[in-house]
C-alpha atoms as a PDB file:
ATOM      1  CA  UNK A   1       3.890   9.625  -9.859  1.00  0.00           C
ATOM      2  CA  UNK A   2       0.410  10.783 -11.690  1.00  0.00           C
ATOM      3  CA  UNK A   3      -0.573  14.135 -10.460  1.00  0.00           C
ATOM      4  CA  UNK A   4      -3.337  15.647 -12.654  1.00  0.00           C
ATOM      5  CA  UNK A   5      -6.921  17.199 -11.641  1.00  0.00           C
ATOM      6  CA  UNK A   6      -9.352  13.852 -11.694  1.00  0.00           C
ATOM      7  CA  UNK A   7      -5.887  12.066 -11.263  1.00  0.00           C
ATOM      8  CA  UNK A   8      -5.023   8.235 -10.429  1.00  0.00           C
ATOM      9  CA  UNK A   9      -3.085   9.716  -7.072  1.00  0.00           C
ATOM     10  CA  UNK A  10      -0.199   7.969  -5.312  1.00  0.00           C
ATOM     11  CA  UNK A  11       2.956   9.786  -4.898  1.00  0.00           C
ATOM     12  CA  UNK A  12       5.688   9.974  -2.491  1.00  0.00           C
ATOM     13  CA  UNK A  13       4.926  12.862   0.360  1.00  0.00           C
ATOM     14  CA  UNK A  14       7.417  15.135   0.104  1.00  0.00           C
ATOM     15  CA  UNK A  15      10.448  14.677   2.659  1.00  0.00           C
ATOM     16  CA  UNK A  16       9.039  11.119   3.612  1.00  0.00           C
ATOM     17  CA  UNK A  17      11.424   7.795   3.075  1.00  0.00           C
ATOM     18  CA  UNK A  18      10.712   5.169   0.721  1.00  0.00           C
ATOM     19  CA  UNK A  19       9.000   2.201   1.234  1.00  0.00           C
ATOM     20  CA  UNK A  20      11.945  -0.014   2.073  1.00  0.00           C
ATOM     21  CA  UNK A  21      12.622  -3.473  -0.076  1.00  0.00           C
ATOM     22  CA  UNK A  22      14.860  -5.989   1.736  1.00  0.00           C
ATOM     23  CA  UNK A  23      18.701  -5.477   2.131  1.00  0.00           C
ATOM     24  CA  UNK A  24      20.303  -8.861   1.873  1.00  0.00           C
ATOM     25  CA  UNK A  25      20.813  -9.398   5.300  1.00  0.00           C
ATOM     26  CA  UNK A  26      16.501  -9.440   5.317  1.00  0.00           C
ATOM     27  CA  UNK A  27      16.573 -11.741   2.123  1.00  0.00           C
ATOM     28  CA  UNK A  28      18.057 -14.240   3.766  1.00  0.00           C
ATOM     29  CA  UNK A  29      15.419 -14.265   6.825  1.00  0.00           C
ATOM     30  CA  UNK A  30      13.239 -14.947   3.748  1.00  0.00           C
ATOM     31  CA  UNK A  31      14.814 -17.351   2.479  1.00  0.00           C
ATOM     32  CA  UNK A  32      15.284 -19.052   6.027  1.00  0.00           C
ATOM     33  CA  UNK A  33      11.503 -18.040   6.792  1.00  0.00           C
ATOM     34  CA  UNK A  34      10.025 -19.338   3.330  1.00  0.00           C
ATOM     35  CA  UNK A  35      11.519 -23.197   4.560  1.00  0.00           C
ATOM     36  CA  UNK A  36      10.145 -22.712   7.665  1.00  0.00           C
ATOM     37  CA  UNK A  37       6.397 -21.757   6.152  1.00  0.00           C
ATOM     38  CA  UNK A  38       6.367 -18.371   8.734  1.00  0.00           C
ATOM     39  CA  UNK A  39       7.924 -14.752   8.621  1.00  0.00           C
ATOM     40  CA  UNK A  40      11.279 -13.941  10.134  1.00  0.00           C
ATOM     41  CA  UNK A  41      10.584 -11.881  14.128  1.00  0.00           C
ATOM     42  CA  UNK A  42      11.305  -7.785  13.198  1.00  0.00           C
ATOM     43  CA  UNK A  43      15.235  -6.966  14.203  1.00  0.00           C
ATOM     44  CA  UNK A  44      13.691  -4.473  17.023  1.00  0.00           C
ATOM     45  CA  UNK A  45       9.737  -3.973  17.437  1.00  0.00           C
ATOM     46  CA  UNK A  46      10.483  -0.707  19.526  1.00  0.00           C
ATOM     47  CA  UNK A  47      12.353   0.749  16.603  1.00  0.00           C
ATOM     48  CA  UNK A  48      10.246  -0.409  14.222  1.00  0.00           C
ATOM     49  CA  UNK A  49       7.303   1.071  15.799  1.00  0.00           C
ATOM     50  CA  UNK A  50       9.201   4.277  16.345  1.00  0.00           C
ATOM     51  CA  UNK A  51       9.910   4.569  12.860  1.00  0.00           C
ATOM     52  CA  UNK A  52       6.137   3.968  11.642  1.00  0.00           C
ATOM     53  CA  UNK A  53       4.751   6.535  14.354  1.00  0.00           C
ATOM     54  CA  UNK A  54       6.941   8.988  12.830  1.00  0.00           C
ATOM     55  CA  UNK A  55       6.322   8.858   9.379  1.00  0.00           C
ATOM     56  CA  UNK A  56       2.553   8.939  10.128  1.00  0.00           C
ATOM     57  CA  UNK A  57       3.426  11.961  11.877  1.00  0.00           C
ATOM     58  CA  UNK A  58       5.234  13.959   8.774  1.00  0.00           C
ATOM     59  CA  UNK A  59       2.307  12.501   6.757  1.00  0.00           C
ATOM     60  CA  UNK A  60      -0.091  14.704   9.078  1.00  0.00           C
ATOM     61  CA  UNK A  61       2.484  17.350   8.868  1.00  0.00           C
ATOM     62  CA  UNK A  62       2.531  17.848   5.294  1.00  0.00           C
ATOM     63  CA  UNK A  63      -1.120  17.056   5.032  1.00  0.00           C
ATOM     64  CA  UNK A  64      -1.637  20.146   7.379  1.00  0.00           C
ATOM     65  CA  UNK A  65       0.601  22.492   5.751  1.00  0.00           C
ATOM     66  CA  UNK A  66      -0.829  21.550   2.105  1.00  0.00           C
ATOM     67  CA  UNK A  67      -4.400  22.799   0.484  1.00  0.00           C
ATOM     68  CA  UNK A  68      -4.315  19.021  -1.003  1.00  0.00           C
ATOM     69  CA  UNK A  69      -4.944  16.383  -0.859  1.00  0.00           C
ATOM     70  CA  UNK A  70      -7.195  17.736   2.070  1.00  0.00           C
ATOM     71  CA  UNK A  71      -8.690  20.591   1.338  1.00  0.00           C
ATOM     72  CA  UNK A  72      -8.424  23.208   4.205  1.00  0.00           C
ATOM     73  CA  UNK A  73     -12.117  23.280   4.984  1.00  0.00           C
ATOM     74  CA  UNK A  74     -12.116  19.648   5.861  1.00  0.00           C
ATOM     75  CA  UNK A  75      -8.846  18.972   7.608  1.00  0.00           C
ATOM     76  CA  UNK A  76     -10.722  19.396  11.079  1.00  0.00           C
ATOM     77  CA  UNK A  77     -12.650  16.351   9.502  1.00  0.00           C
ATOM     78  CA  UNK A  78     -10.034  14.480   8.472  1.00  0.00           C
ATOM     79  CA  UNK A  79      -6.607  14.966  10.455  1.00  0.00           C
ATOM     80  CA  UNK A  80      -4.726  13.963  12.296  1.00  0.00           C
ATOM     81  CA  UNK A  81      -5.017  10.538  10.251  1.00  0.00           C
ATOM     82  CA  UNK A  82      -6.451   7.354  11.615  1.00  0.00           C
ATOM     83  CA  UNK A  83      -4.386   4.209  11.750  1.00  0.00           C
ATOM     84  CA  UNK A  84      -4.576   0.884  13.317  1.00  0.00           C
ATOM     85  CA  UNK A  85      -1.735   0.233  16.287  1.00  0.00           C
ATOM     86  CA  UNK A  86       1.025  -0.607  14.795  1.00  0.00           C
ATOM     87  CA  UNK A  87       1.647  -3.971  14.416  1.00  0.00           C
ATOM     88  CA  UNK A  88       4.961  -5.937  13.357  1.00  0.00           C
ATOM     89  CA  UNK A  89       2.470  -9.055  12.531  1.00  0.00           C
ATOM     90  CA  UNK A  90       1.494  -7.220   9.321  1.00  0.00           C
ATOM     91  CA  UNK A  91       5.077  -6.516   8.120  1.00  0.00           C
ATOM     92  CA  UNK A  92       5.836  -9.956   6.338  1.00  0.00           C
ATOM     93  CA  UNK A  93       8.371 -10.984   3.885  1.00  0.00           C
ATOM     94  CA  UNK A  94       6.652 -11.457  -0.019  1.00  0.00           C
ATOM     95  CA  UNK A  95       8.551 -13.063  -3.634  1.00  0.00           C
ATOM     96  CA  UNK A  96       7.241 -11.204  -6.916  1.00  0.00           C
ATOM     97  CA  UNK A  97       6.699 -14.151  -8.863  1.00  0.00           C
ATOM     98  CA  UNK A  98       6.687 -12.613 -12.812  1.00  0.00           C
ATOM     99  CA  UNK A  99       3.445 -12.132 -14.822  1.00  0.00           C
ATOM    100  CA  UNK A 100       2.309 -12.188 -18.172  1.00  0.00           C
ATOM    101  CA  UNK A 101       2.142  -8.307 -18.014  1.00  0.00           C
ATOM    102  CA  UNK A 102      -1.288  -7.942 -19.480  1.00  0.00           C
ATOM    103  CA  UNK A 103      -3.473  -4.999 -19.337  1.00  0.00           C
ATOM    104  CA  UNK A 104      -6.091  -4.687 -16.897  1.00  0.00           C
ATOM    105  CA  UNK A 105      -8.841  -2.102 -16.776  1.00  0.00           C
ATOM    106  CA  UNK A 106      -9.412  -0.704 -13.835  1.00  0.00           C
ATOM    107  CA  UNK A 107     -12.852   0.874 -12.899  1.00  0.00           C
ATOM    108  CA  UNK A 108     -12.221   4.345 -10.999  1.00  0.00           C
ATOM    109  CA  UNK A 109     -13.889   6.423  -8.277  1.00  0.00           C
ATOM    110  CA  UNK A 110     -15.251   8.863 -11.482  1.00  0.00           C
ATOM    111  CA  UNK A 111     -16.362   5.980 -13.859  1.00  0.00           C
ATOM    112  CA  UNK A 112     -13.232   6.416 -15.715  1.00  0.00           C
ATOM    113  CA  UNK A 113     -11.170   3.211 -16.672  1.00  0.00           C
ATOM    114  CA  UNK A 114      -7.207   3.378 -15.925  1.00  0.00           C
ATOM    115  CA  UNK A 115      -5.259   0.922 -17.726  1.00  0.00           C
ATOM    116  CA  UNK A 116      -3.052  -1.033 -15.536  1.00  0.00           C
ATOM    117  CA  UNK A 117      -0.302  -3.322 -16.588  1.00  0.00           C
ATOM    118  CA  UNK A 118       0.636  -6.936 -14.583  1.00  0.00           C
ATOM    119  CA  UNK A 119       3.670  -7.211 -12.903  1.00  0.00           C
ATOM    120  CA  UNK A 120       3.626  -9.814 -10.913  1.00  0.00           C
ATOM    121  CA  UNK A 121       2.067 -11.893  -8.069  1.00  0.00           C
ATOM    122  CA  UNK A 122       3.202 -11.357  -4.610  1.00  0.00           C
ATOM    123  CA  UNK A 123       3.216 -14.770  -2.905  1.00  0.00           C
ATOM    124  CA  UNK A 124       3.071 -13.908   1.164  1.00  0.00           C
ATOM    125  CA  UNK A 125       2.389 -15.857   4.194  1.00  0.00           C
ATOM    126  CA  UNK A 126      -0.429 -13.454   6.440  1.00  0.00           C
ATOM    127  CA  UNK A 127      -0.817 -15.311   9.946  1.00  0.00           C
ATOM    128  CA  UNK A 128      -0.257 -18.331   8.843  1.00  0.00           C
ATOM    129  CA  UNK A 129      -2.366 -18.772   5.594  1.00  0.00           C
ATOM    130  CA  UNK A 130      -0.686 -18.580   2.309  1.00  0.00           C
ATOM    131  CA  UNK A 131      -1.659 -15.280   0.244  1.00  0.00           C
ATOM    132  CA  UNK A 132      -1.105 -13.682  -3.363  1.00  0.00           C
ATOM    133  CA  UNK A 133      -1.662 -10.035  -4.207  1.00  0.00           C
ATOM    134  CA  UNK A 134      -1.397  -8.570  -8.218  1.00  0.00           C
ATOM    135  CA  UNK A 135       1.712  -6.054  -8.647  1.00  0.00           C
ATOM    136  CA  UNK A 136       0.565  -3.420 -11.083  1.00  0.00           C
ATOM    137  CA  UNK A 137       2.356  -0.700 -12.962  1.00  0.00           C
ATOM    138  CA  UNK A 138       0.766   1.801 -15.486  1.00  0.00           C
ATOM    139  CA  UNK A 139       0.248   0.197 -18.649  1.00  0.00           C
ATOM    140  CA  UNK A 140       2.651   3.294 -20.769  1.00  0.00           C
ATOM    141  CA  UNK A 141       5.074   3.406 -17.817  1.00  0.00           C
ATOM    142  CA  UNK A 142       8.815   3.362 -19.163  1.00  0.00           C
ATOM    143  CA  UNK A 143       9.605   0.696 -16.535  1.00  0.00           C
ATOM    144  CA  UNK A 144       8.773  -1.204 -13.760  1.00  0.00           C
ATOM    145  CA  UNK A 145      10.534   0.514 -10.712  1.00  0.00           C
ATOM    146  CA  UNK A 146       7.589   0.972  -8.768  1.00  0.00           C
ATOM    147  CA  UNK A 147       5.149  -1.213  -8.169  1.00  0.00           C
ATOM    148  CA  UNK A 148       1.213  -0.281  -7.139  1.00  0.00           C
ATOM    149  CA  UNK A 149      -0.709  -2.465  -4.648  1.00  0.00           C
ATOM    150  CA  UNK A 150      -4.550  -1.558  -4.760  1.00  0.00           C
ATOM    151  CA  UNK A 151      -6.161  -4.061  -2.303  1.00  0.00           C
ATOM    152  CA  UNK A 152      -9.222  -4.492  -0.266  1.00  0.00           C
ATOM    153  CA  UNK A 153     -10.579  -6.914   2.587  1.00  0.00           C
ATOM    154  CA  UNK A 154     -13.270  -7.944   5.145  1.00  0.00           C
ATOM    155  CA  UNK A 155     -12.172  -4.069   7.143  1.00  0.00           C
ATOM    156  CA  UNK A 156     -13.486  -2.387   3.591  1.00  0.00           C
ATOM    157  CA  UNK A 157     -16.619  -0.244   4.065  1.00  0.00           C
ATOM    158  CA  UNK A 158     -16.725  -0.769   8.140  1.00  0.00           C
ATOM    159  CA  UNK A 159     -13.324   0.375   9.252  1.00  0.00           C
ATOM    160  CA  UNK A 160     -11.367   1.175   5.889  1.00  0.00           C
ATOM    161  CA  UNK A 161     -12.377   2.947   2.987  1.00  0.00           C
ATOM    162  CA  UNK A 162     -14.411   0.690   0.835  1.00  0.00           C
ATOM    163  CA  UNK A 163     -12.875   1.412  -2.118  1.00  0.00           C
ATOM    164  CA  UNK A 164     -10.083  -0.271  -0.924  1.00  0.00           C
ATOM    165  CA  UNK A 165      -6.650   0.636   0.180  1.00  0.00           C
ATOM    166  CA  UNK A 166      -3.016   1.173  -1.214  1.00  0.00           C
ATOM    167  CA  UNK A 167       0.663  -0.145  -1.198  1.00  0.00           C
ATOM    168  CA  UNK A 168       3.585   1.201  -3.125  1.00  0.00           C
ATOM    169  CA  UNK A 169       7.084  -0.915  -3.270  1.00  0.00           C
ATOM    170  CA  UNK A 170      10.140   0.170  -5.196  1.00  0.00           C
ATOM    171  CA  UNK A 171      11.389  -2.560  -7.567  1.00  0.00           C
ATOM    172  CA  UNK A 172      13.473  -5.092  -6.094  1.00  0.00           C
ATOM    173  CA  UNK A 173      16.143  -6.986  -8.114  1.00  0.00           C
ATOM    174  CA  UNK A 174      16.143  -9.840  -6.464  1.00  0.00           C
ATOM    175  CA  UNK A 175      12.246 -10.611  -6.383  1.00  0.00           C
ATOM    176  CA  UNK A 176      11.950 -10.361  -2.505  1.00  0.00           C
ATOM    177  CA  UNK A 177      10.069  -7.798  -0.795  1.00  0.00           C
ATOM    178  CA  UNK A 178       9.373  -5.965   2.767  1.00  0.00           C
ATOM    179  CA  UNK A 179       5.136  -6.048   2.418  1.00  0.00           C
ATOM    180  CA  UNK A 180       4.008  -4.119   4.919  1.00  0.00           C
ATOM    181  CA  UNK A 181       0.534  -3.339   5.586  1.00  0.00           C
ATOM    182  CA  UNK A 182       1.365  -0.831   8.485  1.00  0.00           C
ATOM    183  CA  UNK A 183       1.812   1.550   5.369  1.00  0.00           C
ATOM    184  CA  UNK A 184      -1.055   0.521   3.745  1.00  0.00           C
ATOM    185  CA  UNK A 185      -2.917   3.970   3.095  1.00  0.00           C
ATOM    186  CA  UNK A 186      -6.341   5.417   1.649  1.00  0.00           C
ATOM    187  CA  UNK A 187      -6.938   6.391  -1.856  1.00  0.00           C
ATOM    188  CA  UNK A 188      -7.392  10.278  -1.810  1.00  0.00           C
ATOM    189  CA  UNK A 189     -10.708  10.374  -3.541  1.00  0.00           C
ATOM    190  CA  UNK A 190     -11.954   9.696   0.527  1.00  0.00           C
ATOM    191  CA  UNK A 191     -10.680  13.261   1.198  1.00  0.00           C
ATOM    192  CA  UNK A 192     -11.447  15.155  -1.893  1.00  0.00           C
ATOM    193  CA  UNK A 193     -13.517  14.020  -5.051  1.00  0.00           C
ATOM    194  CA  UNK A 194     -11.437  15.795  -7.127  1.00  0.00           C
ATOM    195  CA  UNK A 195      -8.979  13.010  -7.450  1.00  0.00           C
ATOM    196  CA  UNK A 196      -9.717   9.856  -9.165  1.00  0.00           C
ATOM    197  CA  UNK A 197      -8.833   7.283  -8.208  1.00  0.00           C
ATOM    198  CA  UNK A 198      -8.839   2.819  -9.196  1.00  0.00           C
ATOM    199  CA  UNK A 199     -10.641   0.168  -7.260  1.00  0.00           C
ATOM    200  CA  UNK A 200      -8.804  -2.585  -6.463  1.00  0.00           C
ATOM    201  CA  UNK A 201      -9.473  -5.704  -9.259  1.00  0.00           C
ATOM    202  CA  UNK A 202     -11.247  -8.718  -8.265  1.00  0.00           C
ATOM    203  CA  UNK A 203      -7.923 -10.812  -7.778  1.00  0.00           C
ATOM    204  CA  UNK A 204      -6.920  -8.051  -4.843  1.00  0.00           C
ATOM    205  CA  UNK A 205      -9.938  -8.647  -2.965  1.00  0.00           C
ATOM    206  CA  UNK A 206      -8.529  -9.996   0.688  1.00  0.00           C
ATOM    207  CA  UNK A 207     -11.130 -12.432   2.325  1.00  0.00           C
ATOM    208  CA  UNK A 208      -9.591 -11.493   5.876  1.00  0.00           C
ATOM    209  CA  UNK A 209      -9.816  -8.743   7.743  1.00  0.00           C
ATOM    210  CA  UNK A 210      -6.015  -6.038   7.253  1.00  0.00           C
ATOM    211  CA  UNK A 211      -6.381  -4.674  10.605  1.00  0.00           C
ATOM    212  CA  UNK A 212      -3.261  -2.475   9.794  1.00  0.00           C
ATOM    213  CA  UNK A 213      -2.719   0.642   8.151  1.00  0.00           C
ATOM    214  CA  UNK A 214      -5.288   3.704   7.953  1.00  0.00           C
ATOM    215  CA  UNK A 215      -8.243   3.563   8.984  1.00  0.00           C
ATOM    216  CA  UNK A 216     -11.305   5.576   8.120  1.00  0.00           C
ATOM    217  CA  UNK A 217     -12.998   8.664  10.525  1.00  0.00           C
ATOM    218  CA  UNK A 218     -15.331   7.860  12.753  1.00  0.00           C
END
């Protein structure tokens, strides 16, 4: 994870789990789900929900104990976070369908240009229409373990950040993924200019509204 002054920000909080890809038991609702043109029903909404609430929570937590990415004059501002409800709706079953891993540049919050690297298309199904979403990884990464997500939609500038938001996923072997836009989180830059950070590219631009995830202050 890239964590410099003026950096491209998105690492894991500390104490927080990973994003979680499919266990094979949740492949095969895909696969099921994929013939059937519509996501599998989550195992338990109650747990589910329980689950998200909570690491929301330690994400205030740690935000509260740390000088950054807040800074501690503007955490009365800022915290606790703002998030839509949680919603299972927005937790959908995706395939990583391999790209020509070009590099992208990618226009910052400073001006600066990051260099981003194609992984992939996500193919999803979002309430019922058919969606695709650009997998990046840093262009000099070593690998392709974890994949970056930088997306915006019709909430962006009224009820998200309008620079977009973003989505991490750890690699999966097998091409499926858990997409979840309940985790869907804002770019740091919001809370402090110090940190720089990428706009999401044309082909990430969502015509629909996300209504899931964090939202902006009011």
């Amino acid at each position: 994870m890239r964590t410099r002054p003026l950096a491209f920000f998105r690492p894991a909080l500390p104490g927080l789990p990973d994003l979680p890809v499919l266990s094979v038991a949740a492949a095969l609702l895909f696969t099921i789900a994929a013939a059937g043109c519509s996501a599998p029903p989550p195992p338990d909404d109650a747990d589910y929900a329980t689950r998200v609430t909570r690491m929301r929570e330690a994400k205030d937590t740690e935000f509260q104990r740390s000088s950054t990415p807040i800074p501690d004059s503007r955490k009365k501002e800022f915290l606790p976070l703002s998030y839509y409800p949680i919603d299972p709706a927005y937790n959908v079953p995706a395939v990583l369908k391999p790209g020509d891993r070009s590099v992208l540049d990618m226009t910052t919050s400073t001006g600066e240009i990051r260099k981003e690297r194609r992984a992939g298309t996500l193919e999803f199904t979002l309430h019922g229409q058919p969606m695709t979403l650009t997998a990046f990884v840093e262009a000099d990464a070593p690998n392709m373990d974890r994949l970056f997500l930088p997306f915006s939609d019709s909430t962006s500038g009224k009820e998200t950040y309008a620079g977009g938001r973003f989505l991490d996923l750890e690699r999966s072997v097998t091409g499926l993924y858990e997409l979840d836009f309940n985790m869907a989180y804002t770019p740091y830059c919001y809370y402090n200019p110090t940190f720089e950070c990428p706009y999401p590219p044309q082909e990430n631009r969502l015509k629909i509204p996300i209504e899931a995830g964090e939202k902006t202050k009011k």
